[in-house]
C-alpha atoms as a PDB file:
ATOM      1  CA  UNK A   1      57.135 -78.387  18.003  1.00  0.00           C
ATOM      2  CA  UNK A   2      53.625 -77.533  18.706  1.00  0.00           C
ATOM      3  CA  UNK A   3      50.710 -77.209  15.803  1.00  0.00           C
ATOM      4  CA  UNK A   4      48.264 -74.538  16.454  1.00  0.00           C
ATOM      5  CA  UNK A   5      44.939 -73.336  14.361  1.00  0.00           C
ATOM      6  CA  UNK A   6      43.921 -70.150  14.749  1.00  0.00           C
ATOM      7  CA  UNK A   7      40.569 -68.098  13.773  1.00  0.00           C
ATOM      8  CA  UNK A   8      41.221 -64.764  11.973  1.00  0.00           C
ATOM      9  CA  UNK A   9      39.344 -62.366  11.128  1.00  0.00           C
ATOM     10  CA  UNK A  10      40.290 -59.078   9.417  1.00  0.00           C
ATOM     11  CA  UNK A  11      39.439 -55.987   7.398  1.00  0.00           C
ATOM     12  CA  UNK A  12      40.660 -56.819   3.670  1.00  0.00           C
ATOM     13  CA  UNK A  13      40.550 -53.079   2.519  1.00  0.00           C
ATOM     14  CA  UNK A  14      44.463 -52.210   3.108  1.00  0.00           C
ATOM     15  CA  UNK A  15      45.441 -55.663   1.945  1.00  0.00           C
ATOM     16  CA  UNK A  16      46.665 -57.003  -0.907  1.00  0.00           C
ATOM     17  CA  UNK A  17      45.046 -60.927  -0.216  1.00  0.00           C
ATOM     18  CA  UNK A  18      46.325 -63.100   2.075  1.00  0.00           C
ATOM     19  CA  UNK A  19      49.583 -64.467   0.442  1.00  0.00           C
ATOM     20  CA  UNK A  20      52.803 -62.669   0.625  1.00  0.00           C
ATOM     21  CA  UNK A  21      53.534 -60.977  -2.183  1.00  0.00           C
ATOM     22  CA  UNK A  22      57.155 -60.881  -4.055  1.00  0.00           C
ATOM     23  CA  UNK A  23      56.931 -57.465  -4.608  1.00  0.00           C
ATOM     24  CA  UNK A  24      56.327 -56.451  -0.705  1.00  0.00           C
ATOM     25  CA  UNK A  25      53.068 -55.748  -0.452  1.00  0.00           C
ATOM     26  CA  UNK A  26      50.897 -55.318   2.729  1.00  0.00           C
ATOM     27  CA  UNK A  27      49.543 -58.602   3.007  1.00  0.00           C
ATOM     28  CA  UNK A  28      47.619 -60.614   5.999  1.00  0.00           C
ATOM     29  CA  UNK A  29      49.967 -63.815   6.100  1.00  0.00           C
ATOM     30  CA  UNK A  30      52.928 -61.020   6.107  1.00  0.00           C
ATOM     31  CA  UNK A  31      51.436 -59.519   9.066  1.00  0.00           C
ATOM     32  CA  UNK A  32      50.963 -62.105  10.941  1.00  0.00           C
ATOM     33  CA  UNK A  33      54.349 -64.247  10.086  1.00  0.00           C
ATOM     34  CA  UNK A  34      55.836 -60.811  10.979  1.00  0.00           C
ATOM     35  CA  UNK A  35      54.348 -61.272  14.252  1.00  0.00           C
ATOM     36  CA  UNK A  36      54.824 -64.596  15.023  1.00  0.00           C
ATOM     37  CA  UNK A  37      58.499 -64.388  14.006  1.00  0.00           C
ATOM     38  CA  UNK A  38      58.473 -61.523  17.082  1.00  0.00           C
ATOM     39  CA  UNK A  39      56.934 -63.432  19.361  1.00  0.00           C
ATOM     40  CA  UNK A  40      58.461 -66.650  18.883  1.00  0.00           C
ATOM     41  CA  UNK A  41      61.814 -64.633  17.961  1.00  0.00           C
ATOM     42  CA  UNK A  42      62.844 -66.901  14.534  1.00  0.00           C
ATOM     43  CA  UNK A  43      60.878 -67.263  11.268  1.00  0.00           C
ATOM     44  CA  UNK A  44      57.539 -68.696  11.650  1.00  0.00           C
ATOM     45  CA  UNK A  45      55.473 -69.458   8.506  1.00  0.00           C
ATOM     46  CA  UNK A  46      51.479 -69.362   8.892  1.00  0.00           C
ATOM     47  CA  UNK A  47      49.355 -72.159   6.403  1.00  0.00           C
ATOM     48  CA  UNK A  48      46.059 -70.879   5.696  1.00  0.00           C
ATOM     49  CA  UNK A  49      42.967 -72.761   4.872  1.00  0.00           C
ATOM     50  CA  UNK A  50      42.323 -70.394   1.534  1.00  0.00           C
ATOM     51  CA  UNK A  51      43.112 -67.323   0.496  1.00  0.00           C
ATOM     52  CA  UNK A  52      41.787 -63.841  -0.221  1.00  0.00           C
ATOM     53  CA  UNK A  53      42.043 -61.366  -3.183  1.00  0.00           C
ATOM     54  CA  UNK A  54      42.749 -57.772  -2.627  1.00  0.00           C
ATOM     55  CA  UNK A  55      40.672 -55.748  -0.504  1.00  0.00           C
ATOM     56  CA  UNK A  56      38.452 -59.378   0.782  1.00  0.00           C
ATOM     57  CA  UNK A  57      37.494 -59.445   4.363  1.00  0.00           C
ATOM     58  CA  UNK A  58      37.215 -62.243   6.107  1.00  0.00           C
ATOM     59  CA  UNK A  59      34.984 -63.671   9.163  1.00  0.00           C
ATOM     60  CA  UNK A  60      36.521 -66.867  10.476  1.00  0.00           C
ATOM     61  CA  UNK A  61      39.565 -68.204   8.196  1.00  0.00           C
ATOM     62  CA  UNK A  62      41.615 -71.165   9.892  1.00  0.00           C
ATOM     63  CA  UNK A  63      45.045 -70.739   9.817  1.00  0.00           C
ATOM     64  CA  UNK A  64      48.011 -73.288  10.934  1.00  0.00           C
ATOM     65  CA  UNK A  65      51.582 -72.288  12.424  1.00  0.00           C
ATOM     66  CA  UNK A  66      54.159 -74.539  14.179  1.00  0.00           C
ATOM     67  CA  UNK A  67      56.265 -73.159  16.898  1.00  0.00           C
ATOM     68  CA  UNK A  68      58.339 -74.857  19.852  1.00  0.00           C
ATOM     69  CA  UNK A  69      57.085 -73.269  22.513  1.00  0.00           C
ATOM     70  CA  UNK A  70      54.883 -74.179  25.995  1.00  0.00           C
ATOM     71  CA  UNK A  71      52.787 -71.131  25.584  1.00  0.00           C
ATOM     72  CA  UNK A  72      49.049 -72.162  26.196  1.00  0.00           C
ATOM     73  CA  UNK A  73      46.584 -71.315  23.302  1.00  0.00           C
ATOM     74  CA  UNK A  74      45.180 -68.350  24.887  1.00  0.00           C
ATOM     75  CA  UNK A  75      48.565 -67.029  25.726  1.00  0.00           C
ATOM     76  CA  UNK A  76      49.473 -66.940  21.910  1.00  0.00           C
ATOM     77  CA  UNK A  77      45.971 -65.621  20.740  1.00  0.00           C
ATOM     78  CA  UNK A  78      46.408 -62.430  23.520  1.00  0.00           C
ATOM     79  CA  UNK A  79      50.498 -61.951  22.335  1.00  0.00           C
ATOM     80  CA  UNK A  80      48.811 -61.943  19.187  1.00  0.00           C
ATOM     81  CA  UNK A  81      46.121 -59.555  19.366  1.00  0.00           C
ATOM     82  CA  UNK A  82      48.157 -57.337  21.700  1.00  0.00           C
ATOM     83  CA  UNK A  83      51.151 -56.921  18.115  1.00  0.00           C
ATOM     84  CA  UNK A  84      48.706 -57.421  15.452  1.00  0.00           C
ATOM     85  CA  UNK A  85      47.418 -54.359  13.296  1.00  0.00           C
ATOM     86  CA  UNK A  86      43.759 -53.038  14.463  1.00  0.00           C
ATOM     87  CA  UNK A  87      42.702 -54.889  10.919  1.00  0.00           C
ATOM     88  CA  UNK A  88      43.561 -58.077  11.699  1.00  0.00           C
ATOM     89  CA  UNK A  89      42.040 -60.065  14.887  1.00  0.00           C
ATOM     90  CA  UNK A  90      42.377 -63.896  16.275  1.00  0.00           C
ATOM     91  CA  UNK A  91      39.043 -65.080  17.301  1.00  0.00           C
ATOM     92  CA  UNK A  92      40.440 -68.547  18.453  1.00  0.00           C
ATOM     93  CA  UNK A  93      43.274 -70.254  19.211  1.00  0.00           C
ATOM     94  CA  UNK A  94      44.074 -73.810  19.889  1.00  0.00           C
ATOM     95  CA  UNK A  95      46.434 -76.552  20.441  1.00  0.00           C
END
């Protein structure tokens, strides 16, 4: 397994925070996991540094996700940003 940090940033006006939500809403950490779990093809789960309320934007939030893979950084960050919504963006990745 390999630990990675990425740098998000995203437009917090169609979200409800950053935490999944029980009751299924649109969330940033949903998004992503969603795509991770695509990439990576089995659940991946995504460990923030904080997290947002509704509608927050955000400029440079750290994020943490294991995966067992020997993709290089900036082959994950451009899967990524190739699957992610146009609200949501990875600055940075690394090992």
């Amino acid at each position: 397994m390999r630990n990675f940090k990425l740098t998000l940033e995203y437009d917090g006006s169609g979200f409800c925070g950053w935490q999944t939500q029980a009751q299924g809403e649109r969330t940033v950490q949903g998004e992503l996991e969603a795509v991770l779990s695509k990439i990576f093809k089995r659940p991946v789960h995504a460990i923030a540094s904080g997290r947002t309320d509704s509608g927050v934007h955000a400029r440079g939030q750290a994020v943490s996700f294991k995966a067992d893979t020997r993709m290089k950084s900036f082959e994950v960050q451009k899967a990524l940003n190739s699957l992610l919504p146009a609200d949501i963006a990875v600055l940075k990745s690394r090992k």
